[in-house]
Structures are given as C-alpha cells and as structure tokens.
Protein backbone atom coordinates (compact mmCIF):
# COMPACT_ATOMS: atom_id res chain seq x y z
CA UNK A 1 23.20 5.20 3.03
CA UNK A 2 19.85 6.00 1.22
CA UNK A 3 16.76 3.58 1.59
CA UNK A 4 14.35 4.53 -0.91
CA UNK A 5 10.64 2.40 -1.42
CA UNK A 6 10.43 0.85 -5.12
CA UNK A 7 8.08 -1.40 -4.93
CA UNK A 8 4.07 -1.22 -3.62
CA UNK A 9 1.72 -4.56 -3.84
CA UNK A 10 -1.70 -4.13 -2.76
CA UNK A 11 -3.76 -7.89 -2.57
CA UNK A 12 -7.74 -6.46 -3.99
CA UNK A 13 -10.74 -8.06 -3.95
CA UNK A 14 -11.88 -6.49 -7.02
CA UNK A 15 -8.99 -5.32 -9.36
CA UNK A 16 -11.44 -2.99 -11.77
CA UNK A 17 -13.10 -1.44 -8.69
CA UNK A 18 -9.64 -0.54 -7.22
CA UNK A 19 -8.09 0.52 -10.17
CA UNK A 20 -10.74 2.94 -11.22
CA UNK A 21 -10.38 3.93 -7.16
CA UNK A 22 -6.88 4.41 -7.38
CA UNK A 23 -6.94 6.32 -11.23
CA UNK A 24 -9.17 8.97 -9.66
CA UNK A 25 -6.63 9.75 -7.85
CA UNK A 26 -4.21 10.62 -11.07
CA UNK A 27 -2.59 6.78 -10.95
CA UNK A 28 -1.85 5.32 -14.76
CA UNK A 29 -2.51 2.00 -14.55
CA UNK A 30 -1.03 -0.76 -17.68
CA UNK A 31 -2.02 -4.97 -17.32
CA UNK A 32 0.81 -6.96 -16.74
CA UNK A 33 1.45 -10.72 -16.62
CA UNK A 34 4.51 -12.60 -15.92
CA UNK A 35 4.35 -16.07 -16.99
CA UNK A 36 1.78 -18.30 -15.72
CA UNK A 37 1.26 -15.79 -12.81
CA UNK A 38 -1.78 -13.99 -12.25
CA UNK A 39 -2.82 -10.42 -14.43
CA UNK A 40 -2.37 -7.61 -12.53
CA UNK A 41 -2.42 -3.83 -12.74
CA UNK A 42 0.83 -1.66 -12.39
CA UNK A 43 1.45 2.10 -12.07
CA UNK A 44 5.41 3.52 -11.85
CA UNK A 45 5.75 7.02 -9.97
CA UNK A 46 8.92 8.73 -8.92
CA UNK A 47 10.82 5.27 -8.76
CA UNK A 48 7.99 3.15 -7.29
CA UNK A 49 6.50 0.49 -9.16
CA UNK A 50 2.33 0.22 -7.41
CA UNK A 51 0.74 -3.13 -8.48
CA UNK A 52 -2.91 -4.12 -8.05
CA UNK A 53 -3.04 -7.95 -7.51
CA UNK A 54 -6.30 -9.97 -6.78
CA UNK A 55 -6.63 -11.04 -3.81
CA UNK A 56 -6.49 -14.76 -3.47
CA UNK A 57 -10.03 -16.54 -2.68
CA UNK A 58 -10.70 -17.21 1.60
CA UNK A 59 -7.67 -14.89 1.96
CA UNK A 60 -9.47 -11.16 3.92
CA UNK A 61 -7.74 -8.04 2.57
CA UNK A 62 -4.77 -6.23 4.86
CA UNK A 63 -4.93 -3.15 6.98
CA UNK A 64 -2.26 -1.40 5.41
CA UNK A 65 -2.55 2.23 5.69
CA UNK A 66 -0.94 4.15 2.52
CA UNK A 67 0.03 7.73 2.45
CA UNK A 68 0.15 9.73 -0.57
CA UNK A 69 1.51 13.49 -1.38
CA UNK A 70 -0.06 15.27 -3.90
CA UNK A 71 1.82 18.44 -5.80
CA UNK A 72 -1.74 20.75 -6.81
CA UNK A 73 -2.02 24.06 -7.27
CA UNK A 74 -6.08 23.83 -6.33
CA UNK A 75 -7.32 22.27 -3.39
CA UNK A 76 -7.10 18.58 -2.68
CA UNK A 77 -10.30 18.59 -1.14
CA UNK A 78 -11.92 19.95 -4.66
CA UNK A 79 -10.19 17.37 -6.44
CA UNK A 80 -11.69 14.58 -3.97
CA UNK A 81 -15.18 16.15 -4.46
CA UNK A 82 -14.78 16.13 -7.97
CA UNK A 83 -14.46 12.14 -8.10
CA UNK A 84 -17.06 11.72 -5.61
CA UNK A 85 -13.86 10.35 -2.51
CA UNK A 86 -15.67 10.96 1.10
CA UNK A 87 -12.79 12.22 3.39
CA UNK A 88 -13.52 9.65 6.36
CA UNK A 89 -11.07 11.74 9.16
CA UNK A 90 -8.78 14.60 8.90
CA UNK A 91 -6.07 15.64 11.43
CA UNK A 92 -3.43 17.92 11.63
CA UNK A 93 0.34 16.55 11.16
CA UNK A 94 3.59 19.14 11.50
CA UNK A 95 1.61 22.06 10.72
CA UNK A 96 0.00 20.19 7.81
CA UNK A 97 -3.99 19.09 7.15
CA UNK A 98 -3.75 15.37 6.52
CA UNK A 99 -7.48 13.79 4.58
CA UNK A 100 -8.12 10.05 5.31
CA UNK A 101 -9.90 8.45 3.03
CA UNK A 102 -10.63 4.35 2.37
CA UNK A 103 -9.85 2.57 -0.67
CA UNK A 104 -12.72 -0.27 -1.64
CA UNK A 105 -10.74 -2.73 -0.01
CA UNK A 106 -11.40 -0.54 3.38
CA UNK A 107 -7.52 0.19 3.54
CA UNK A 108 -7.17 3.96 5.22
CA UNK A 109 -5.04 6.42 2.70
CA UNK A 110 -3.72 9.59 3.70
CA UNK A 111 -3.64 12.63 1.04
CA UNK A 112 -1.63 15.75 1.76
CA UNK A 113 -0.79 18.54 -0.58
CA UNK A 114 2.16 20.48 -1.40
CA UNK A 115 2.27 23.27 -3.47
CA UNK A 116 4.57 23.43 -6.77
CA UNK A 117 8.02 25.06 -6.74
C-alpha cells in the first residue's frame, strides 16, 4: 500500500501577506471559491493541492510545522537572501543542512535542497 499527501490547508490571518510569503518561495498561487464558501488561494505541486484559507475571526493560528524540499542547482540560502526570508535555526538531519524559517502566521518551515538528476 502507498499513502501519498494530496491535500495541504493552512488557516492565515492575512491571505495576501501569506501568499506573497509563500510565492517567494516559487508557489503559484490561483483564487478559488466554491459556492457560498469563503475565497481562498490554491497552489497544486507534485499531486498536492496547498490552499491558503483565512483564518476565521477569535480563532489563533496553528503550530503546524511544514517541511519543504527544494530541487536548485544554487544555494538555498542565496535564494532565501534574495527574497529577504531570515533563516530562524538550522540543524543537521541524515547528513543533510535543514533552514527553519517562519511563515507570517509564525508557523516554523523547514527548507532542504537536493540537487537535480
């Protein structure tokens, strides 16, 4: 049996802020509405469908911690620079540097690299 993640929902306090947050970091965002529901932001990526939602007023944002894996052929760090992201915490994880940095929602994301095939 294969289990495979296909769907992401982050709750934000500010959809724009977040979006532009998570489109520095090479996310395509579209709106999207279904019915009556809220509008919302949605990026698809290897299978997984990320959505932005608002966060719903008197309700305090999650501690989820994310974890991304980026496929560069420069530096990760450079492209964090570049877009003004402070690395809060590195560490090392099976032989590989692992950045932390914190979304405007103050969730904790972890970038790695891998090089292209």
């Amino acid at each position: 049996m294969e289990i495979k993640l296909n769907l992401l929902v982050l709750r934000c306090r500010d959809l724009d802020v977040s979006k532009a947050f998570y489109e520095q970091l090479g996310f395509s965002f579209e709106k999207e509405q279904h019915g009556s529901g809220p509008m919302h932001y949605v990026a698809e990526l290897d299978g997984l469908v990320f959505e932005l939602y608002p966060l719903k007023q008197g309700i305090q944002s999650d501690q989820t911690r994310l974890g991304f894996r980026f496929e560069l052929t420069s530096k990760l760090s450079v492209l964090l620079d570049r877009v003004k992201i402070e690395v809060i915490s590195t560490y090392e994880f099976q032989q590989q540097k692992i950045l932390v940095i914190q979304d405007p929602d103050g969730r904790k994301v972890e970038l790695s690299q891998s090089l292209p095939e």
